[in-house]
C-alpha atoms as a PDB file:
ATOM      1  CA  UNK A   1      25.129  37.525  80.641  1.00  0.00           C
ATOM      2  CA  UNK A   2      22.811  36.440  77.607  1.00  0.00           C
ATOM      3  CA  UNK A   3      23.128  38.753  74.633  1.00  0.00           C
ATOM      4  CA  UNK A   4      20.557  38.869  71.914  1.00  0.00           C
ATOM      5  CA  UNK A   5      22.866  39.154  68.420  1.00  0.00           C
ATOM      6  CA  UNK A   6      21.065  40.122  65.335  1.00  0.00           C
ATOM      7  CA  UNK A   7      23.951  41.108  62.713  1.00  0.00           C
ATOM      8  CA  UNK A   8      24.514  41.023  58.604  1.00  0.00           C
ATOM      9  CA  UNK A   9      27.761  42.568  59.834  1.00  0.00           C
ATOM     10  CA  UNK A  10      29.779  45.785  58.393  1.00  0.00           C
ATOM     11  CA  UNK A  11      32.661  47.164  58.982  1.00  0.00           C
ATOM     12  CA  UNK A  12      35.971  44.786  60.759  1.00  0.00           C
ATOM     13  CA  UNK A  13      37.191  47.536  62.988  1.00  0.00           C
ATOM     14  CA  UNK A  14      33.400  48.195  64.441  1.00  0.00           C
ATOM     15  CA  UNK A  15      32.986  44.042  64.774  1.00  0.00           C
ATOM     16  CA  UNK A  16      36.229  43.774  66.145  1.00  0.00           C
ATOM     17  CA  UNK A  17      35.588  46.443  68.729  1.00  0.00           C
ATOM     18  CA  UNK A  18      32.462  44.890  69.425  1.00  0.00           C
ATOM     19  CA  UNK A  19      33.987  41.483  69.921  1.00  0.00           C
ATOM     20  CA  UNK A  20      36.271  42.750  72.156  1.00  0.00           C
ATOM     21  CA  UNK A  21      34.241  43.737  74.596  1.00  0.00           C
ATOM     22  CA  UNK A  22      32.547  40.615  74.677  1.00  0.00           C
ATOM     23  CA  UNK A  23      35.742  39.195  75.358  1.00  0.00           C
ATOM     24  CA  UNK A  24      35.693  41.590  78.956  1.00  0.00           C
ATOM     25  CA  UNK A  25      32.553  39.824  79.948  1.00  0.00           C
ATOM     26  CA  UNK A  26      33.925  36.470  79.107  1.00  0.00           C
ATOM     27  CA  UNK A  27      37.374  36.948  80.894  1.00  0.00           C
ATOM     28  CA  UNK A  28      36.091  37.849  84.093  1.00  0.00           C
ATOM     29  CA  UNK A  29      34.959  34.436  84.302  1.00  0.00           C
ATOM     30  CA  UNK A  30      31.083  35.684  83.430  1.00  0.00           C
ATOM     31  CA  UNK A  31      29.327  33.229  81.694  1.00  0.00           C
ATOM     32  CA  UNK A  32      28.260  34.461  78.571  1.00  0.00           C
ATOM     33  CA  UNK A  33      25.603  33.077  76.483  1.00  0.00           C
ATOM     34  CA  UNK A  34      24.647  34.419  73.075  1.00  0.00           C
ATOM     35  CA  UNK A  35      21.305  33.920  71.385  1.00  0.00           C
ATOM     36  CA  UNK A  36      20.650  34.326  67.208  1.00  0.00           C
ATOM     37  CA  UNK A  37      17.249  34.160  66.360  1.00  0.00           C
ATOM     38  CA  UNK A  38      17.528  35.146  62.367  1.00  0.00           C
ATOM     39  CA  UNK A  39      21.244  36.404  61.387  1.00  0.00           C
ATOM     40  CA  UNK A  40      24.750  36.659  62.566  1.00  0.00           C
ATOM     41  CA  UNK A  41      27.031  36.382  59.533  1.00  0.00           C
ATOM     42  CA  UNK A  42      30.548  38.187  59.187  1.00  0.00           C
ATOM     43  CA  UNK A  43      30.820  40.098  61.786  1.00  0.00           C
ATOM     44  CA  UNK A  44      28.091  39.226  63.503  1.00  0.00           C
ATOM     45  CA  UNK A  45      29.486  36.240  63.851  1.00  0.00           C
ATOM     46  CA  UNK A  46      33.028  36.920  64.854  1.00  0.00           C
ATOM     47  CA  UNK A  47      30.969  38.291  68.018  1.00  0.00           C
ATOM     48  CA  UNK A  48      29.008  35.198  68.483  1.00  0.00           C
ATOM     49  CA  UNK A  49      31.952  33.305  68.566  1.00  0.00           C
ATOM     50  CA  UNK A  50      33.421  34.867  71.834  1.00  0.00           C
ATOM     51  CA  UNK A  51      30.727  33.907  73.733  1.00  0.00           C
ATOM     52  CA  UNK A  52      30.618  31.022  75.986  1.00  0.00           C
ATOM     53  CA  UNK A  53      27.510  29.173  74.695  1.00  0.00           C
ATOM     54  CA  UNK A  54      25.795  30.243  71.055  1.00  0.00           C
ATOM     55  CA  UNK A  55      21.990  29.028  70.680  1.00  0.00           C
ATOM     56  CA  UNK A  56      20.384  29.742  67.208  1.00  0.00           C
ATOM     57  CA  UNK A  57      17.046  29.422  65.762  1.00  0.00           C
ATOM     58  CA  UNK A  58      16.427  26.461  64.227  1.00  0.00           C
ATOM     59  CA  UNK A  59      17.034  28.430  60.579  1.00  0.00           C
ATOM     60  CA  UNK A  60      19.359  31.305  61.665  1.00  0.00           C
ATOM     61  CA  UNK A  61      21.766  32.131  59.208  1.00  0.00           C
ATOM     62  CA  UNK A  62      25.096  31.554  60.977  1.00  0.00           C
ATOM     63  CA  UNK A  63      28.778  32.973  59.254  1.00  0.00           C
ATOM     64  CA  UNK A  64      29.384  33.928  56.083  1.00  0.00           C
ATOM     65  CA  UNK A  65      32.494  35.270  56.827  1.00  0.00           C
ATOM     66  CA  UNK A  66      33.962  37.056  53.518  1.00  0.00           C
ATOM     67  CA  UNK A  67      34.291  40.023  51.718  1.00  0.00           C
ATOM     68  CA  UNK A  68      32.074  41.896  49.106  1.00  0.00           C
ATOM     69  CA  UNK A  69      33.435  44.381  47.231  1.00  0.00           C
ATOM     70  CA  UNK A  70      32.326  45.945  43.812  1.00  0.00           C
ATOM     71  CA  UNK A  71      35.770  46.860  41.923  1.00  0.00           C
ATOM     72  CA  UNK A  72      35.478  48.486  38.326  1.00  0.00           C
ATOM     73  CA  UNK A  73      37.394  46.224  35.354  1.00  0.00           C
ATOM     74  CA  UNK A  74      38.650  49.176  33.563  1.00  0.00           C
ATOM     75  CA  UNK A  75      40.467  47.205  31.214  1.00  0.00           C
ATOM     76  CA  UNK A  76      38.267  47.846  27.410  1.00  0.00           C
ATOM     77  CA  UNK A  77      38.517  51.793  28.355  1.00  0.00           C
ATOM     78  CA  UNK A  78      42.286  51.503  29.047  1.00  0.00           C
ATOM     79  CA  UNK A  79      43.065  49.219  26.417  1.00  0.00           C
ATOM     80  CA  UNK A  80      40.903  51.405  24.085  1.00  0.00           C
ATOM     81  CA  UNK A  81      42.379  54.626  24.878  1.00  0.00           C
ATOM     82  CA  UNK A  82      46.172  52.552  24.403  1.00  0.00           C
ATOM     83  CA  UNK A  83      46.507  53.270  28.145  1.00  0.00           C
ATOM     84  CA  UNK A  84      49.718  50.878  29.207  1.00  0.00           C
ATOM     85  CA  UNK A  85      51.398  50.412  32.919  1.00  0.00           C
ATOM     86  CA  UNK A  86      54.719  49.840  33.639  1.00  0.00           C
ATOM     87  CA  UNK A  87      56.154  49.174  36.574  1.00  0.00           C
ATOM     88  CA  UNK A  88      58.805  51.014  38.961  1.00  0.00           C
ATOM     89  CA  UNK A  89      60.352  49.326  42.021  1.00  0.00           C
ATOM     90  CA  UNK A  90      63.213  50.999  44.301  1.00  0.00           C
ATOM     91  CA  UNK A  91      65.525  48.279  43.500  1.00  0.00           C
ATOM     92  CA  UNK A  92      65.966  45.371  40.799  1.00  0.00           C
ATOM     93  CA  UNK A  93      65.312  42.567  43.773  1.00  0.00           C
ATOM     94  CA  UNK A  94      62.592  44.677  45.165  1.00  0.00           C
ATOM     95  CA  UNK A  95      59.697  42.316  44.283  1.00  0.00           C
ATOM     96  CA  UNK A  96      61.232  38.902  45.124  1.00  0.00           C
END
C-alpha cells in the first residue's frame, strides 16, 4: 500500500487515530510505503513513521514534532489590580 502524506498536522487524538490505522495495514504483514512530497511535520509525521518505507522529496519538510500554543501573561493586570494567589492543597504533604 503506498500512501501519499501531505500534513502540517493538528490535533493528537485525530493523528493518533490516523496513525493507528496505518498501523492495521502494517500488521497484517502489508507492506506499506509512504511518500512526502512537501510536508509531514507533527502529526503528519507520527503517521509517516508507521509506515514501512518513508520516501521524501528532496526538500520535504520532515517532523517538527512540538507544541504551539498562545497563553496570555496576565501578570502587569494582576499585579496592577493587587490580584495575589495562594495556594490550597488537601493535605500538608500533598505536593511532595
Amino acid at each position: 500500500v503506498v500512501v501519499r502524506l501531505e500534513s502540517a498536522g493538528g490535533a493528537v487524538p485525530h493523528y493518533g487515530l490516523a496513525a493507528a490505522q496505518l498501523m492495521r495495514v502494517r500488521d497484517k504483514s502489508i507492506k506499506l510505503t509512504v511518500c512526502i512530497d512537501r510536508v509531514a511535520a507533527s502529526g503528519g509525521y507520527m503517521m509517516a513513521c508507521v509506515a514501512d518505507t518513508v520516501v521524501a522529496a528532496p526538500f520535504a519538510i520532515i517532523g517538527s514534532i512540538g507544541v504551539v500554543a498562545q497563553v496570555p501573561n496576565l501578570h502587569r493586570l494582576l499585579k496592577n489590580h493587587d490580584v495575589d494567589f495562594q495556594e490550597m492543597t488537601a493535605g500538608e504533604f500533598k505536593r511532595t
